[in-house]
C-alpha atoms as a PDB file:
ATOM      1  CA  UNK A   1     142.365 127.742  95.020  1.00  0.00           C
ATOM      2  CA  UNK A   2     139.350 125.513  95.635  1.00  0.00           C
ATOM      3  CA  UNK A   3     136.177 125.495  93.417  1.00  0.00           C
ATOM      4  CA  UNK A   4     133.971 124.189  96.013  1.00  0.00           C
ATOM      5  CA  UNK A   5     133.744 127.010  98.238  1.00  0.00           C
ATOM      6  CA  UNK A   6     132.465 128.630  95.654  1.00  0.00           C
ATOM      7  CA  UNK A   7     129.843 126.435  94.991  1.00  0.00           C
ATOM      8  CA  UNK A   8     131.608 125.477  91.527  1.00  0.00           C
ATOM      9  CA  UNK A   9     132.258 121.973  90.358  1.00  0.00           C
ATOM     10  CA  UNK A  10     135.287 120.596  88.922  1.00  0.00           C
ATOM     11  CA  UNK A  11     135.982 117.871  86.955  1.00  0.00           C
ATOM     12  CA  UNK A  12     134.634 114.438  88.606  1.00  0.00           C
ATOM     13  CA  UNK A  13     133.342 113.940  91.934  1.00  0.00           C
ATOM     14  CA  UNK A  14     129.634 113.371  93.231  1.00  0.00           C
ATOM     15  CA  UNK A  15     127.775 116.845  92.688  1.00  0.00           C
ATOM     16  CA  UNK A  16     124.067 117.650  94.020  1.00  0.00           C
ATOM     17  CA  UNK A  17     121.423 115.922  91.685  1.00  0.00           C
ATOM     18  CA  UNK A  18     123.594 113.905  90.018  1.00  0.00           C
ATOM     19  CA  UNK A  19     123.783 110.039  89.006  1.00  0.00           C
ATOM     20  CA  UNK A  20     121.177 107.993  87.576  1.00  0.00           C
ATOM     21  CA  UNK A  21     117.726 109.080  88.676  1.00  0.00           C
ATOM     22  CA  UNK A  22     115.396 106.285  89.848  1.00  0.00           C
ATOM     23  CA  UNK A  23     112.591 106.183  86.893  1.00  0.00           C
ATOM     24  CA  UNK A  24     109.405 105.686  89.860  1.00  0.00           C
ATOM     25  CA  UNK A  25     110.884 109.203  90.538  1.00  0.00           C
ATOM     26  CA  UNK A  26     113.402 110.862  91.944  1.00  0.00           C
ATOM     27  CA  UNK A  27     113.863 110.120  95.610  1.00  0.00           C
ATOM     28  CA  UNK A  28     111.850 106.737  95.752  1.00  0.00           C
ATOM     29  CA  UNK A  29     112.735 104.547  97.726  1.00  0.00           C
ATOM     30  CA  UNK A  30     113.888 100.903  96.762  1.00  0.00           C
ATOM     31  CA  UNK A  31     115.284  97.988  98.228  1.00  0.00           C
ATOM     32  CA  UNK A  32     117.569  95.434  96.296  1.00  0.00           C
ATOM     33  CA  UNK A  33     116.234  92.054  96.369  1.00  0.00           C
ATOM     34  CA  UNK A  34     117.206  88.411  95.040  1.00  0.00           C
ATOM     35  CA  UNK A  35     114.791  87.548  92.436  1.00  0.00           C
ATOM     36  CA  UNK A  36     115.276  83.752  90.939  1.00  0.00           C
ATOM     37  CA  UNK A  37     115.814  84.280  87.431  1.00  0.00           C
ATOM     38  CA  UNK A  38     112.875  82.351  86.082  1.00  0.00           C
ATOM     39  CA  UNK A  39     110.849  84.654  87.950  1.00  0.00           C
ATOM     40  CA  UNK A  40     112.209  87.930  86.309  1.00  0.00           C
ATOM     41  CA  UNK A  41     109.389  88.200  83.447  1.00  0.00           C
ATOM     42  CA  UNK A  42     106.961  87.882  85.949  1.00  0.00           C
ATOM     43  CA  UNK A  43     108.438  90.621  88.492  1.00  0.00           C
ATOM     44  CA  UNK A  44     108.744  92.735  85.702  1.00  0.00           C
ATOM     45  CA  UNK A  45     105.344  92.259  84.888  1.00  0.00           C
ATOM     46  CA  UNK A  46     103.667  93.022  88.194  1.00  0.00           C
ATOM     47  CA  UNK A  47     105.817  96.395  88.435  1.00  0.00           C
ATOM     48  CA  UNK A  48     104.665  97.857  85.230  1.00  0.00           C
ATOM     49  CA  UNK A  49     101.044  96.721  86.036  1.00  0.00           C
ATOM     50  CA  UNK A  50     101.278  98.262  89.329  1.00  0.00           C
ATOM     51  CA  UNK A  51     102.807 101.579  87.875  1.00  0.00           C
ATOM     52  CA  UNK A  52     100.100 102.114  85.590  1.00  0.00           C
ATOM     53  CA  UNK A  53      97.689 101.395  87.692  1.00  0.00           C
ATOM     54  CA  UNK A  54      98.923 103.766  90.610  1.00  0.00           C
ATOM     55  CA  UNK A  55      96.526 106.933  90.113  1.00  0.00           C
ATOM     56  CA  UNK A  56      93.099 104.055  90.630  1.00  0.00           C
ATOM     57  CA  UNK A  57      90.823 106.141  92.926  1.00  0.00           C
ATOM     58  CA  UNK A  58      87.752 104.630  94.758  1.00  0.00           C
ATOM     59  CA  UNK A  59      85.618 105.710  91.807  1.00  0.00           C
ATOM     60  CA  UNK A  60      87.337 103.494  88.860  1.00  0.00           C
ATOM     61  CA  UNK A  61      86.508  99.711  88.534  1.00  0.00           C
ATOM     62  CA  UNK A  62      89.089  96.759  88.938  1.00  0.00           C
ATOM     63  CA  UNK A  63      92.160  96.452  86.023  1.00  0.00           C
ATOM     64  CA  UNK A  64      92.843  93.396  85.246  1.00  0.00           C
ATOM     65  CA  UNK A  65      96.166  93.175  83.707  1.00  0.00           C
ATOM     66  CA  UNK A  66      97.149  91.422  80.303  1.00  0.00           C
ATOM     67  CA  UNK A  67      98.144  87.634  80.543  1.00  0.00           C
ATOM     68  CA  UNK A  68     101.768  86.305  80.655  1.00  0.00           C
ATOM     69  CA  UNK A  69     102.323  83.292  79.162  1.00  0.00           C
ATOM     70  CA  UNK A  70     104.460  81.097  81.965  1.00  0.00           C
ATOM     71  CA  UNK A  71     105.098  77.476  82.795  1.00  0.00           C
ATOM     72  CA  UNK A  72     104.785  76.044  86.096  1.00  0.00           C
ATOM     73  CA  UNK A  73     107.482  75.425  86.912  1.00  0.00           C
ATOM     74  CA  UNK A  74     107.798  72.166  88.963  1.00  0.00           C
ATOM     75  CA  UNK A  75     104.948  70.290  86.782  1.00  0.00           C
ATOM     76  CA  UNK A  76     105.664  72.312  83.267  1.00  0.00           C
ATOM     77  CA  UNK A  77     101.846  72.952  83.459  1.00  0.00           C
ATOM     78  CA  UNK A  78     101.060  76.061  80.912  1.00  0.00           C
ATOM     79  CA  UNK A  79      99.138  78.936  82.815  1.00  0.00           C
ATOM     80  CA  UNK A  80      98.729  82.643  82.432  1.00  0.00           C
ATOM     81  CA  UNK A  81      99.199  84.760  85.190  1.00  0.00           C
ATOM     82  CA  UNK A  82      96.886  87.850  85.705  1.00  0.00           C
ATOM     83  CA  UNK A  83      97.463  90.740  88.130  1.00  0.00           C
ATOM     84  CA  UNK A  84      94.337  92.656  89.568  1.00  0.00           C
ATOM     85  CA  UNK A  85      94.481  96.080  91.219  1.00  0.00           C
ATOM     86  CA  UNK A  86      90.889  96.793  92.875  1.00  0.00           C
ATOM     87  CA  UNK A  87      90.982 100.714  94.558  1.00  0.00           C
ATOM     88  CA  UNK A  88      89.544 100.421  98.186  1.00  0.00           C
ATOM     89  CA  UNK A  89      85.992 101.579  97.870  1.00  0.00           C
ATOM     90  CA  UNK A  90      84.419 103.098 101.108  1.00  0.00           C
ATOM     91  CA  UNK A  91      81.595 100.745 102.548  1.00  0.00           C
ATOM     92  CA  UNK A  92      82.879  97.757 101.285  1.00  0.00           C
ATOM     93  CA  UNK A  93      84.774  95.789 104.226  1.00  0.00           C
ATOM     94  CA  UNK A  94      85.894  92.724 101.889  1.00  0.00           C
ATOM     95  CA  UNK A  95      87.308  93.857  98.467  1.00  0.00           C
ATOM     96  CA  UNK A  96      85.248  91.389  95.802  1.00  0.00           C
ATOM     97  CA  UNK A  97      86.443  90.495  92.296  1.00  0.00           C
ATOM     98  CA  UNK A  98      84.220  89.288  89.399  1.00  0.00           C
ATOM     99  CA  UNK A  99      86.831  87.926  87.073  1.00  0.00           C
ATOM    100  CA  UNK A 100      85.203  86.013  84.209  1.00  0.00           C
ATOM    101  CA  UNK A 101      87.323  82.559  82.990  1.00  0.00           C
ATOM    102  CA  UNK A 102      87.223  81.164  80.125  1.00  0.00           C
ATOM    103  CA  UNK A 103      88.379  77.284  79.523  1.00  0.00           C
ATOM    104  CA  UNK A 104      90.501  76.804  76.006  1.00  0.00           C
ATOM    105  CA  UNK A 105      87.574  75.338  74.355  1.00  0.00           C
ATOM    106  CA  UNK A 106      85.760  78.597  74.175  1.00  0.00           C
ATOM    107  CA  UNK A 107      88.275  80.745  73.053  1.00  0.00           C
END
C-alpha cells in the first residue's frame, strides 16, 4: 500500500514545494561562488543595495547607497565604498553620474 499514488506524502522524502525557499524568490536562479572572506561585508552590501533598488524605472533619479566603512586592503588605506544604481533613461547614450565628494575637512 503506497501513499504516493495517491498523491499523499509520508513521512520524509523530497515533496513538491518543499525545502528552503530562495529569499530573491522562489525559483531564482543563483550560482555558488568563492567569495574571499574579507570581501563578505562588501558582497553583502552590494546585494541588499541592488535588491532595494530593483523596481528603479527610467523616471526615478540615481540611489546612491550608504557608505561602508572598509580598509584597503594591501595599503590599510581607510575608504568608504558607495554603490550607485542609475535606471537607463531613453535618449541618453552614456549613463552620467553627479556624485558630490566631500574631503574630511568639511564634514
Amino acid at each position: 500500500m503506497s501513499n504516493r499514488k495517491d498523491g499523499l506524502k509520508g513521512k520524509g522524502g523530497a515533496g513538491r514545494g518543499q525545502g528552503r525557499h530562495h529569499k530573491y524568490g522562489k525559483g531564482a536562479v543563483t550560482k555558488v561562488m568563492r567569495v574571499p572572506e574579507a570581501y563578505v561585508e562588501e558582497v553583502e552590501a552590494l546585494l541588499a543595495h541592488l535588491e532595494a533598488t530593483k523596481e528603479l524605472g527610467r523616471y526615478h533619479e540615481p540611489v546612491l547607497s550608504a557608505p561602508i566603512f572598509m580598509r584597503s586592503r594591501n595599503q590599510d588605506n581607510a575608504q568608504r565604498l558607495y554603490f550607485i544604481t542609475q535606471p537607463f533613461k531613453v535618449g541618453q547614450h552614456t549613463p552620467e553620474i553627479k556624485v558630490v565628494i566631500k574631503t574630511m575637512e568639511e564634514e
